[in-house]
Protein backbone atom coordinates (compact mmCIF):
# COMPACT_ATOMS: atom_id res chain seq x y z
CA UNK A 1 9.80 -33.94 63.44
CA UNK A 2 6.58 -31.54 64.48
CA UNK A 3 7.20 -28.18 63.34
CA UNK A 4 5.96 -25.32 66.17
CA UNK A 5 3.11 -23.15 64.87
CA UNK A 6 5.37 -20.31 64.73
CA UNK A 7 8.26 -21.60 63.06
CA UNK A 8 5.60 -23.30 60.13
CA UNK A 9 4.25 -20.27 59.68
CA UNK A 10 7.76 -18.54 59.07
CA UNK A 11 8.60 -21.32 56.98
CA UNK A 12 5.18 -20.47 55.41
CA UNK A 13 6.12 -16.42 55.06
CA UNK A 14 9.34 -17.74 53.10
CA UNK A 15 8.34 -19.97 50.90
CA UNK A 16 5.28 -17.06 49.43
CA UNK A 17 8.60 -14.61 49.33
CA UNK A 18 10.51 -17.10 47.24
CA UNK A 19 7.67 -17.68 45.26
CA UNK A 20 6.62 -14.06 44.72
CA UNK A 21 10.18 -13.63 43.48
CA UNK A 22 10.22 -16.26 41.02
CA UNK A 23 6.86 -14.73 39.60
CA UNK A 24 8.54 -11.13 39.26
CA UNK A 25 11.37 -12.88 37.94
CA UNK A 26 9.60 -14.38 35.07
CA UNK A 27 7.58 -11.67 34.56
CA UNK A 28 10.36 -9.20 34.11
CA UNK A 29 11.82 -12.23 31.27
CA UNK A 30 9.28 -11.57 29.27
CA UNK A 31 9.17 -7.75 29.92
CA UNK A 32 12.96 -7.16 29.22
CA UNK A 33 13.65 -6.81 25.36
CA UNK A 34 16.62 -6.75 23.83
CA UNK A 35 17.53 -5.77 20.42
CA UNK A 36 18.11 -9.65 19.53
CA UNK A 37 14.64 -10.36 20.44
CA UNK A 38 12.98 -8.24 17.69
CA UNK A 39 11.95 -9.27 14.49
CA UNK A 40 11.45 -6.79 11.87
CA UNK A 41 9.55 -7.40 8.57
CA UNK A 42 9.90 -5.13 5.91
CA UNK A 43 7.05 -5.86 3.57
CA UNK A 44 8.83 -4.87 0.48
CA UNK A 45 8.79 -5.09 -3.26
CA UNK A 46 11.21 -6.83 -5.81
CA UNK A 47 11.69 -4.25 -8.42
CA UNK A 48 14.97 -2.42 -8.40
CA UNK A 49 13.58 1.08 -6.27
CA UNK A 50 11.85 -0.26 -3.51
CA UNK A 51 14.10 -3.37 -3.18
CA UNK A 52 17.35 -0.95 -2.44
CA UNK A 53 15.20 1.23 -0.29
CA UNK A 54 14.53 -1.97 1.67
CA UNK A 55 17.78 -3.37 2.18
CA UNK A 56 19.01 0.61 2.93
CA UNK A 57 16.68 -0.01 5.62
CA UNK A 58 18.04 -3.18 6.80
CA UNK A 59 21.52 -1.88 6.55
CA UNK A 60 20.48 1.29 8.50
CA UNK A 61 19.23 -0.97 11.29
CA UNK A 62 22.25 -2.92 11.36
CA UNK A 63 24.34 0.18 11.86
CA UNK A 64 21.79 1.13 14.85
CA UNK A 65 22.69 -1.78 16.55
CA UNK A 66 26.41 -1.88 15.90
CA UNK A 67 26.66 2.21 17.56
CA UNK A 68 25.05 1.12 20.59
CA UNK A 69 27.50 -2.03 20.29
CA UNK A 70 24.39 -4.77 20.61
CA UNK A 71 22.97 -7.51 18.62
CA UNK A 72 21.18 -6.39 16.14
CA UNK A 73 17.32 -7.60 15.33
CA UNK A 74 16.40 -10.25 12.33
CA UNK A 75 15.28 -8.18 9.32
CA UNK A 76 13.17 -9.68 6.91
CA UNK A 77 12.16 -8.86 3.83
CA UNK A 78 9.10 -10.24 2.68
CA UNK A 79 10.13 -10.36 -1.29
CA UNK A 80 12.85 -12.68 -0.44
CA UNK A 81 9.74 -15.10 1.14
CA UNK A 82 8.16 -15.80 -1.57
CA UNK A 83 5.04 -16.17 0.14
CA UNK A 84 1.85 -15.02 -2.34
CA UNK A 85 -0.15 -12.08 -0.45
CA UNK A 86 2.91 -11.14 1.93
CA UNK A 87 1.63 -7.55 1.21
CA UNK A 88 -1.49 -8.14 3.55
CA UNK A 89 0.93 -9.60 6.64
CA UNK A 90 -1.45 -12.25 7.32
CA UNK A 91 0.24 -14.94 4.85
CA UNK A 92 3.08 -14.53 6.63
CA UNK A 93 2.17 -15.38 10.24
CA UNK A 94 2.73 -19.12 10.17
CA UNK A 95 5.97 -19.01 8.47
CA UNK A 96 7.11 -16.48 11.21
CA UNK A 97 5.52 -18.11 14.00
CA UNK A 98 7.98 -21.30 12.55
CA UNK A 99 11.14 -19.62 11.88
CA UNK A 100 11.17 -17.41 14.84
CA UNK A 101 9.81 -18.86 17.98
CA UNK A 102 12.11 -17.54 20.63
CA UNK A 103 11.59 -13.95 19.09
CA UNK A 104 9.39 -11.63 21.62
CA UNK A 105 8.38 -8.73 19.38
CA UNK A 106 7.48 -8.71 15.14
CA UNK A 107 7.14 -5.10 13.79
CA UNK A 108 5.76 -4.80 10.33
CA UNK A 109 6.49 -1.79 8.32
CA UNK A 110 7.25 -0.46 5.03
CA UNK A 111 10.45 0.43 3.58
CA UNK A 112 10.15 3.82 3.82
CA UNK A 113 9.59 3.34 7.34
CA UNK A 114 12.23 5.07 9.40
CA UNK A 115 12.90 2.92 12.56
CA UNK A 116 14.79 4.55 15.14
CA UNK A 117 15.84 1.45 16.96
CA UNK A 118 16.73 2.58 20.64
CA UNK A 119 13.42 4.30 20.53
CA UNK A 120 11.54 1.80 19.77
CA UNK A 121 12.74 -0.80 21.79
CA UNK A 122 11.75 1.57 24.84
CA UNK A 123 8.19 1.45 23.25
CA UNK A 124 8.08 -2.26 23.63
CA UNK A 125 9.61 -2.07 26.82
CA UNK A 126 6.01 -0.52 28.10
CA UNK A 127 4.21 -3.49 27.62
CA UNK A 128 4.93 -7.48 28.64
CA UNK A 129 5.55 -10.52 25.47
CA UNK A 130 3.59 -13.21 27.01
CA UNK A 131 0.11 -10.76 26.57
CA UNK A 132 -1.82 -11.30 23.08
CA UNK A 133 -0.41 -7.18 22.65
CA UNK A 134 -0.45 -5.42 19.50
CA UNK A 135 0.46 -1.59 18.46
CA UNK A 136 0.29 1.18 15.98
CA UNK A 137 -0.54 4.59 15.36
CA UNK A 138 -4.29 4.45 15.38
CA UNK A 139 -6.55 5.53 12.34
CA UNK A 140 -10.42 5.37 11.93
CA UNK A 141 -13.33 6.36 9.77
CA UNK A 142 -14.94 9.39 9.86
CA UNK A 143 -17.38 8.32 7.21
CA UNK A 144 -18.41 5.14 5.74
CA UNK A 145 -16.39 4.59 2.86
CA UNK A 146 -16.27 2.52 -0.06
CA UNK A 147 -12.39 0.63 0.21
CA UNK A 148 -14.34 -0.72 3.56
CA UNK A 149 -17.21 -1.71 2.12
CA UNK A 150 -19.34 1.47 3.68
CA UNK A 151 -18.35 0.12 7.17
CA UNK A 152 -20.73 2.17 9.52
CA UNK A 153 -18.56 1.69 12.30
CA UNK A 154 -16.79 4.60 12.93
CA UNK A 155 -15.23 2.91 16.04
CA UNK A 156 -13.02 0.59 14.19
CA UNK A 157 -9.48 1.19 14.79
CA UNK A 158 -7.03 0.42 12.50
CA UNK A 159 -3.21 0.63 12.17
CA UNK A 160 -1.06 3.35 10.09
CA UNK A 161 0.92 0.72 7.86
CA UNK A 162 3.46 3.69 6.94
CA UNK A 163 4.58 3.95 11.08
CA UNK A 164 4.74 0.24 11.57
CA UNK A 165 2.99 -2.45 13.62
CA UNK A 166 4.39 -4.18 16.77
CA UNK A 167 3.25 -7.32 17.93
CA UNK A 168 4.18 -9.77 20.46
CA UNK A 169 5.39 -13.49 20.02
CA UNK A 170 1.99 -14.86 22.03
CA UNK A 171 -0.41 -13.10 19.75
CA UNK A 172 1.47 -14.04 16.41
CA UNK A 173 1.48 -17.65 17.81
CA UNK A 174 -2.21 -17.60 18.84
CA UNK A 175 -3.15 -16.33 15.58
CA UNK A 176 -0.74 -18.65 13.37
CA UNK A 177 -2.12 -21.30 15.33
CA UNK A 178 -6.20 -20.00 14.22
CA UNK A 179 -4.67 -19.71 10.60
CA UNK A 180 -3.43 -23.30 11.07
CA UNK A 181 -6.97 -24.27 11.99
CA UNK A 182 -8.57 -23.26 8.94
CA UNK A 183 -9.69 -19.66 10.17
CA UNK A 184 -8.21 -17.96 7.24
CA UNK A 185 -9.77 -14.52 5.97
CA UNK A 186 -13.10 -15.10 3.87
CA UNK A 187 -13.18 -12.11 2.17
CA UNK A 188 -12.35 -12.23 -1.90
CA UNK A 189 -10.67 -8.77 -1.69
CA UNK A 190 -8.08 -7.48 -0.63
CA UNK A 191 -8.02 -3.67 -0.73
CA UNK A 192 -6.35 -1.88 2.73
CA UNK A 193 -4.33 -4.19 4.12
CA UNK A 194 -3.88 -2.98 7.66
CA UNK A 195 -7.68 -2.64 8.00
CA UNK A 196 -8.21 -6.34 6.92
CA UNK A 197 -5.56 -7.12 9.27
CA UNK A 198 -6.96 -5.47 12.41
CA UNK A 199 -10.35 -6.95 11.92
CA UNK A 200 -8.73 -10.67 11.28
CA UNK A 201 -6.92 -10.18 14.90
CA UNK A 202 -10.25 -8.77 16.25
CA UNK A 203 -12.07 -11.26 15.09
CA UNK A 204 -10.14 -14.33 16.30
CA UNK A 205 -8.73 -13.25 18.82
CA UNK A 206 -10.32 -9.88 20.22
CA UNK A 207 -7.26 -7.83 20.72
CA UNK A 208 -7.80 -4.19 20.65
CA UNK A 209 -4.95 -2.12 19.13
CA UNK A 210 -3.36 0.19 21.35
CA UNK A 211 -2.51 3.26 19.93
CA UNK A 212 1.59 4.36 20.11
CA UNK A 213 1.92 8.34 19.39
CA UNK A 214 5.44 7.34 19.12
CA UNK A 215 4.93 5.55 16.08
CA UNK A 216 4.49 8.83 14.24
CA UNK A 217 2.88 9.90 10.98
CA UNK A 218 5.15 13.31 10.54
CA UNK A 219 8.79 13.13 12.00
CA UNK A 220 8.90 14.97 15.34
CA UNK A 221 12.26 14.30 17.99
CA UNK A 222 10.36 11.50 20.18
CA UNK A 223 9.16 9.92 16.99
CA UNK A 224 10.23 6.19 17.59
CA UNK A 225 8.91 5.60 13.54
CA UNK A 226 7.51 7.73 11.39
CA UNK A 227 7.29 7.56 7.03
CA UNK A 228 9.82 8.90 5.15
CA UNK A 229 8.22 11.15 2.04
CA UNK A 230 9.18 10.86 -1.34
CA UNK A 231 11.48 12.37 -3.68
CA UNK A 232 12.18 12.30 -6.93
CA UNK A 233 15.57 10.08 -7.68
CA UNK A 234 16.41 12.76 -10.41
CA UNK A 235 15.11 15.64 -12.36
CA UNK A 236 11.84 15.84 -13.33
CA UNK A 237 11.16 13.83 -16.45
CA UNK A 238 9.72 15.44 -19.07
CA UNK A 239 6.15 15.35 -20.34
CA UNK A 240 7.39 14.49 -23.78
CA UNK A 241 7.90 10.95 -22.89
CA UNK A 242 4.57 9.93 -21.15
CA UNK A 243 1.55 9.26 -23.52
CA UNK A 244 -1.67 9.83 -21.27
CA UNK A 245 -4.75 8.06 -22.21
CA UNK A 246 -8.15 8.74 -21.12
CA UNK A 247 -10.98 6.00 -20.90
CA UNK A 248 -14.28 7.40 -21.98
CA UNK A 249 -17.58 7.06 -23.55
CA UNK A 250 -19.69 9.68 -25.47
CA UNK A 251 -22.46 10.57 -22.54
CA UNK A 252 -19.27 11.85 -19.54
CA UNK A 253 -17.67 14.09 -22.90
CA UNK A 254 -19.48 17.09 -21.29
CA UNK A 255 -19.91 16.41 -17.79
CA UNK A 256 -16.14 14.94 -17.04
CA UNK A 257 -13.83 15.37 -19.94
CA UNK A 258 -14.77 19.35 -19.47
CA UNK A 259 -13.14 18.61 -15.92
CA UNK A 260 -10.21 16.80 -17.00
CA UNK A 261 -9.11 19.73 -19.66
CA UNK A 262 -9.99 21.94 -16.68
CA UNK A 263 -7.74 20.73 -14.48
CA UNK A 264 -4.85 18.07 -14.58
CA UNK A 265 -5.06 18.16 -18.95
CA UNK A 266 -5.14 22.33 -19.01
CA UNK A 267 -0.95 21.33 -19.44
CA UNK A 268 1.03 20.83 -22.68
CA UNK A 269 0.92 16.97 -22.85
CA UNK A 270 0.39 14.00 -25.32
CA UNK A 271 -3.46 12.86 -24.48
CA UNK A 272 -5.73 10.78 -25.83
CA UNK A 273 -9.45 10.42 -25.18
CA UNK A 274 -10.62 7.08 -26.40
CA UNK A 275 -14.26 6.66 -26.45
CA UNK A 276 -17.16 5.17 -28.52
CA UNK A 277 -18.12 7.64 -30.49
CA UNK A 278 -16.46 10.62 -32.63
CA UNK A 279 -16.64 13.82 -31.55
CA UNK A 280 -15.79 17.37 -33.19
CA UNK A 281 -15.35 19.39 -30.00
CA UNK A 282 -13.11 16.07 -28.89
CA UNK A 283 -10.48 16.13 -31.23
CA UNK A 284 -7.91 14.10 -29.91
CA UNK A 285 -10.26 10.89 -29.80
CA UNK A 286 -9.99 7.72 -31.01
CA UNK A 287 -13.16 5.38 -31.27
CA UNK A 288 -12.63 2.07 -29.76
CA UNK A 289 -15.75 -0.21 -28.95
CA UNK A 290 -17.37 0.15 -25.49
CA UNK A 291 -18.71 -2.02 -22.86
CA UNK A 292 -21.20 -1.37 -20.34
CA UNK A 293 -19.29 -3.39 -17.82
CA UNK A 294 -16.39 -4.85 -17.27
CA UNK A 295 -14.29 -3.11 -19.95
CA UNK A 296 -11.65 -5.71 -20.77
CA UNK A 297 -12.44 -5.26 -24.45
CA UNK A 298 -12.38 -1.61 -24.45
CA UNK A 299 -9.04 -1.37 -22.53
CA UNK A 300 -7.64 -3.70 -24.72
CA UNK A 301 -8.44 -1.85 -27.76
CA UNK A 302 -6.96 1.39 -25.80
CA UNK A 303 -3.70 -0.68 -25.17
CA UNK A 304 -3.14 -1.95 -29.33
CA UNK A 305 -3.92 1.40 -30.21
CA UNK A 306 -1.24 3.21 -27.72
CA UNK A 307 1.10 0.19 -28.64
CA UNK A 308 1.22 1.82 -32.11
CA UNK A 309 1.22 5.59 -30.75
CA UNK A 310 4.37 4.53 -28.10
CA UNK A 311 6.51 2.96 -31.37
CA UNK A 312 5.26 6.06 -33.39
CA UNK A 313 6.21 8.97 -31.25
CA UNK A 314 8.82 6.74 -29.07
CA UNK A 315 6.80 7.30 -25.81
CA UNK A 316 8.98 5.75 -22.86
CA UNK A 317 5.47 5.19 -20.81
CA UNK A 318 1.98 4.81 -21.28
CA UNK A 319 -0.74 6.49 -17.97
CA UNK A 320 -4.47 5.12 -18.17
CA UNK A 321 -6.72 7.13 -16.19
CA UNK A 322 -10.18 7.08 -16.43
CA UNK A 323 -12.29 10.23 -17.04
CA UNK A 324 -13.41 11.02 -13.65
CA UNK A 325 -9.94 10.60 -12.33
CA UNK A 326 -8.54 13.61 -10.68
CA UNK A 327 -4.03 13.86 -10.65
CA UNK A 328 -1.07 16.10 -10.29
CA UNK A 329 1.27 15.56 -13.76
CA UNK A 330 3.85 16.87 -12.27
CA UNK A 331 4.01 14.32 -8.77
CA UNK A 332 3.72 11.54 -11.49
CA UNK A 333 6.48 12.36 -13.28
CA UNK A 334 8.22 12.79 -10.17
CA UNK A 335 7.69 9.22 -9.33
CA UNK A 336 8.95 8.20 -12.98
CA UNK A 337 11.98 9.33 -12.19
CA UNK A 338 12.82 6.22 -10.07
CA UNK A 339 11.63 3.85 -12.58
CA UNK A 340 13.55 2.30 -15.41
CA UNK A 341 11.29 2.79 -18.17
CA UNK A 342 13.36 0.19 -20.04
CA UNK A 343 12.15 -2.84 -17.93
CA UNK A 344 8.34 -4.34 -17.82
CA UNK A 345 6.59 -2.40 -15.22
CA UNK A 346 2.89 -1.65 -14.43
CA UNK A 347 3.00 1.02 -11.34
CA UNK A 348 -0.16 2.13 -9.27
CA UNK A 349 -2.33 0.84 -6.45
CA UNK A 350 -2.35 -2.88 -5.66
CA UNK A 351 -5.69 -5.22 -4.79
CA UNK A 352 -5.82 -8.78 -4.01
CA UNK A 353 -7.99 -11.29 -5.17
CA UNK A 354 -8.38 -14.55 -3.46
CA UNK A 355 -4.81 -13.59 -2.49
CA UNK A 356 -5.47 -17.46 0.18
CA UNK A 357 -7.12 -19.57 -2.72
CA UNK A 358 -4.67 -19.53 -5.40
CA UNK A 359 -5.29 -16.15 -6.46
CA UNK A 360 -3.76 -12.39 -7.53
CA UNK A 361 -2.75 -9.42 -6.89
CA UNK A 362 -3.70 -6.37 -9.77
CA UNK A 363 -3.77 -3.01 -10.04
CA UNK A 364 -7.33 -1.00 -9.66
CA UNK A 365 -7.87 1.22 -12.67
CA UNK A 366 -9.52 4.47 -11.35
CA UNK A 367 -6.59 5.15 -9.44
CA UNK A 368 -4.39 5.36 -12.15
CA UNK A 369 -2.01 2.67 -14.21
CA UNK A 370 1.59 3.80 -15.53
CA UNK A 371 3.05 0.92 -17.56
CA UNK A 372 6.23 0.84 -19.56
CA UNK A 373 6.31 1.18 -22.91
CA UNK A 374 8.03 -2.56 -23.17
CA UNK A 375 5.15 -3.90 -21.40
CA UNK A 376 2.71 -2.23 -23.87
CA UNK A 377 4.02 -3.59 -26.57
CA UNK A 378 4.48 -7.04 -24.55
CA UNK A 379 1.25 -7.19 -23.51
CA UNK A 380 -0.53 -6.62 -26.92
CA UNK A 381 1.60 -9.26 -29.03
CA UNK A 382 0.28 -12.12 -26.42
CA UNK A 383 -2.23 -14.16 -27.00
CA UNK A 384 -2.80 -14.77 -23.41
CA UNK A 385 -3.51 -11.22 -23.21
CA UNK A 386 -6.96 -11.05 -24.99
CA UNK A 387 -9.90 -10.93 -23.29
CA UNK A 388 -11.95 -13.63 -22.49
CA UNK A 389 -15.63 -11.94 -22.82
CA UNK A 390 -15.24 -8.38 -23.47
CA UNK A 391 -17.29 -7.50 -19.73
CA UNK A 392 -14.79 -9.37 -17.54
CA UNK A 393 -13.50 -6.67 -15.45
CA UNK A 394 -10.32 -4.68 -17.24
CA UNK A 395 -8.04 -4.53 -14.18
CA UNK A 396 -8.57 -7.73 -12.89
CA UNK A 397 -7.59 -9.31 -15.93
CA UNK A 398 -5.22 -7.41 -18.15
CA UNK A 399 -3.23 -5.77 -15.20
CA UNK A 400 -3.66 -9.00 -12.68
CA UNK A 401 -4.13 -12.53 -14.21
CA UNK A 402 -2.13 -11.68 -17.43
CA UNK A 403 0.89 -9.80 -15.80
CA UNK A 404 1.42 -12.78 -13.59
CA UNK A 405 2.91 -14.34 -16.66
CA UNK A 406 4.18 -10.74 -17.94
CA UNK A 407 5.84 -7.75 -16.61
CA UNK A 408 6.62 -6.56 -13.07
CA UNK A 409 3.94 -4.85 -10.43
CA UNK A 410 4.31 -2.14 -8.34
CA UNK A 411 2.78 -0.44 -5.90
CA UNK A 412 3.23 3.16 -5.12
CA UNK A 413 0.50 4.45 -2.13
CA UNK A 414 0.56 7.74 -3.60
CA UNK A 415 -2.46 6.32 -5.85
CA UNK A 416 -6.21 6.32 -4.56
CA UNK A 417 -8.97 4.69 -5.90
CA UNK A 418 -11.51 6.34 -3.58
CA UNK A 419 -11.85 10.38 -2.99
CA UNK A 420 -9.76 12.07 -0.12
CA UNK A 421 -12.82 11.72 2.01
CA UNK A 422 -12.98 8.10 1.78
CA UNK A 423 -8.94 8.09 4.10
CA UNK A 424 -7.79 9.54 7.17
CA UNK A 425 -6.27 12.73 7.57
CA UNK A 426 -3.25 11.40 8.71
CA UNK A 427 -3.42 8.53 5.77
CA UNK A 428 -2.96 11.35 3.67
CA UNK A 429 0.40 12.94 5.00
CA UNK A 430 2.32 11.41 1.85
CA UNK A 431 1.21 14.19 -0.94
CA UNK A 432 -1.09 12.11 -2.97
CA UNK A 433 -0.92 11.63 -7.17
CA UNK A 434 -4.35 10.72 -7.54
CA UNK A 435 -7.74 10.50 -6.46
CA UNK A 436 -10.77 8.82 -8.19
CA UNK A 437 -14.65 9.29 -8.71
CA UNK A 438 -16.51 12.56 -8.96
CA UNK A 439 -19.59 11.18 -6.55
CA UNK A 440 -20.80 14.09 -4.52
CA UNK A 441 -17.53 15.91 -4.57
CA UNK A 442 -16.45 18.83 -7.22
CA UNK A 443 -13.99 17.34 -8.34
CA UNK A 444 -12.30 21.17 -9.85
CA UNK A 445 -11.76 22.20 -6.01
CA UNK A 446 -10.12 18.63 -5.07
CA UNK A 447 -7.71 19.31 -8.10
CA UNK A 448 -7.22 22.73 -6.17
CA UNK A 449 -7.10 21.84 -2.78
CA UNK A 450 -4.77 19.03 -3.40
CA UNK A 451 -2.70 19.28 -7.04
CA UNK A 452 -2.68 22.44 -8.44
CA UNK A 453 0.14 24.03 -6.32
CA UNK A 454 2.43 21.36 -7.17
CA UNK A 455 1.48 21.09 -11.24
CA UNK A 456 1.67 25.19 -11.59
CA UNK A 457 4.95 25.26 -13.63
CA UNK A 458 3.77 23.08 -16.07
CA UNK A 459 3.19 24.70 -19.51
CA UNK A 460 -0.20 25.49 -20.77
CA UNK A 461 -1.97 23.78 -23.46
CA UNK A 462 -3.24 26.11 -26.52
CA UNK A 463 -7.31 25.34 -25.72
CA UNK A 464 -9.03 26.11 -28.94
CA UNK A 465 -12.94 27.60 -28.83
CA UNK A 466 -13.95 24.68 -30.57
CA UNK A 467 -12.73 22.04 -27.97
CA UNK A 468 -14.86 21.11 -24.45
């Protein structure tokens, strides 16, 4: 039967309506989210404080979901994975990209992230889960600094960790998929995370981050995320049971242990200097040998030695600093106070190395290294301990390879291994416990600027004319 022109052409109109429907209709599928279609990965630790911040998280989400009488989303937390290098997210993506594949939206955060869930749906809500889509509260350089490798490009933009990183199903997929391929990070460091991260995703797959004021940095009421701050789990510990020791050699006992007494060791605490030489304006010094490099040996010799101070004096937990390391006592004893000084634990800023060829994770030393006094003591009666070549670097080894076989780490983000202009402002919202390297900075007016105000009721230290 011949169709007339005009009735084929309404035919024609009809058919393009039906099909325009169909289009909006899928569209608006992968547009809608529901709480049920949101994965959220807490990248959390295994020791007892973060881990019950973590699952207070999970259970806070839960009850989110439950007011508002929906489904709630699938919280992970990455400790329970057991997946080496969860920490730096990118690990992760093929196991996700497997477990959840009729998910629409993964946020990563941290587990003092606080989520509020209706809000944040409405965030995803702005943008479609079949784009390669990813979000965050955007932070950049405004110098080159040294935890990027002295980056020049001051255009990079990079995620806040601390208020949490959406991304959609297609770009996890496309980028599990590149991982799956054999386009795995090169790099044999990892230091920031979320940077490493954003230029993975940029390079494979060229998606810019779109920046979400909604995922705060400071609380505000249309915050959908923002970082919960820290506080103390009880009173203050006191100085009495920390044992501070301070890594030096005889040519920085003018030029940086003056500093240190001038600032952060100005307080009544138990300090050591250990160094290579004697000195009679240094009397709290002990000689251990040095290394121009590397330090394992020297560090090692600093740990037997405050193995025997720690049983001596019954010091609950042993700080090594270096000498051009720059804290606030008083936020570090804060942050004892949710630790169980009883247990193995070395607490202060995590690196990877290798983290994708069978590597480690370790804590950098300028930043600062708290470990327990039963790690200590653990750590010098092993013969798996001792250094290899006394120039291997100290970190690496004594507080990465070895502790994989001893003790517990954990990171706290309150430690830097660069100065303060090395981060964003608003990577610094958290009130910092250290900072580290005196390059081209006076270091006195960063202790001011940033520590002083919260160390001022700490007791004074009887400073004799004889001493630096």
């Amino acid at each position: 039967m011949q169709l007339d022109k005009e009735t084929e052409m309404g035919l024609l109109r009809k058919l393009a309506f039906l099909a325009c429907i169909s289009f909006i209709a899928r569209t608006n599928a992968t547009c809608t989210v529901e709480f049920k279609d949101v994965i959220i990965l807490i990248l959390s630790q295994s020791d007892g404080y973060h881990a019950a911040h973590a699952v207070q998280m999970k259970n806070s989400i839960q009850d989110q979901a439950d007011t508002l009488d929906k489904e709630p989303p699938q919280v992970v937390l990455s400790h329970e994975l057991n997946i080496q290098g969860s920490w730096t997210i990118i690990p992760m993506l093929t196991y996700l990209s497997d477990q959840f594949p009729h998910g629409k939206w993964f946020f990563f955060c941290l587990e003092n992230t606080v989520i509020r869930l209706q809000k944040l749906l409405n965030v995803f809500e702005k943008f479609c889960s079949s784009k390669n889509i990813w979000i965050g509260h955007i932070l950049y350089d405004h110098q080159p600094t040294i935890i990027h490798h002295f980056s020049d490009n001051k255009k990079f933009k990079y995620p806040n960790l601390e208020s949490g990183i959406g991304m959609t199903i297609t770009l996890l997929n496309s980028l599990a998929k590149e991982i799956r391929d054999g386009k795995e990070p090169e790099q044999d460091f990892s230091i920031d995370a979320p940077y490493e991260f954003a230029k993975f995703i940029l390079t494979n797959k060229a998606a810019k981050l779109i920046h979400m004021h909604r995922l705060c940095v400071v609380s505000a009421e249309n915050c959908a995320t923002y970082p919960r701050f820290f506080h103390s789990c009880s009173s203050h510990i006191a100085p009495k049971d920390v044992y501070f020791a301070v890594k030096t050699c005889a040519k920085y006992h003018v030029s940086r242990i003056s500093v240190v007494k001038k600032t952060w060791a100005k307080y009544k605490l138990n300090i050591g200097y250990f160094s290579d030489a004697a000195d009679k304006n240094l009397p709290e010094a002990y000689v251990v040998p040095n290394t121009t490099t590397g330090h394992c040996a020297k560090t090692y010799a600093i740990l037997q030695e405050a193995s025997k101070i720690l049983k001596k004096q019954n010091f609950k937990w042993l700080v090594i600093v270096d000498d051009d390391t720059i804290l606030s006592v008083s936020r570090l004893l804060d942050l004892l106070t949710c630790y169980n000084p009883e247990s193995s634990l070395a607490i202060g800023e995590r690196y990877g190395y290798r983290i994708w060829k069978r590597g480690y994770q370790y804590l950098t030393g300028g930043a600062g290294i708290v470990l327990s006094a039963p790690l200590v003591h653990e750590l010098v009666s092993s013969d798996s301990c001792e250094c290899p070549f006394a120039t291997i670097p100290d970190d690496m080894y004594l507080f990465g390879h070895c502790l994989q076989h001893h003790g517990q780490i954990v990171h706290f983000s309150m430690f830097h291994q660069a100065q303060p202009g090395d981060y964003p402002n608003a990577y610094l919202t958290q009130e910092p416990i250290s900072f580290h390297r005196f390059w081209n900075f006076d270091p006195e007016a960063i202790y001011n600027d940033w520590f002083a105000a919260a160390d001022q009721h700490l007791p004074l230290a009887h400073l004799s004319h004889s001493e630096l």
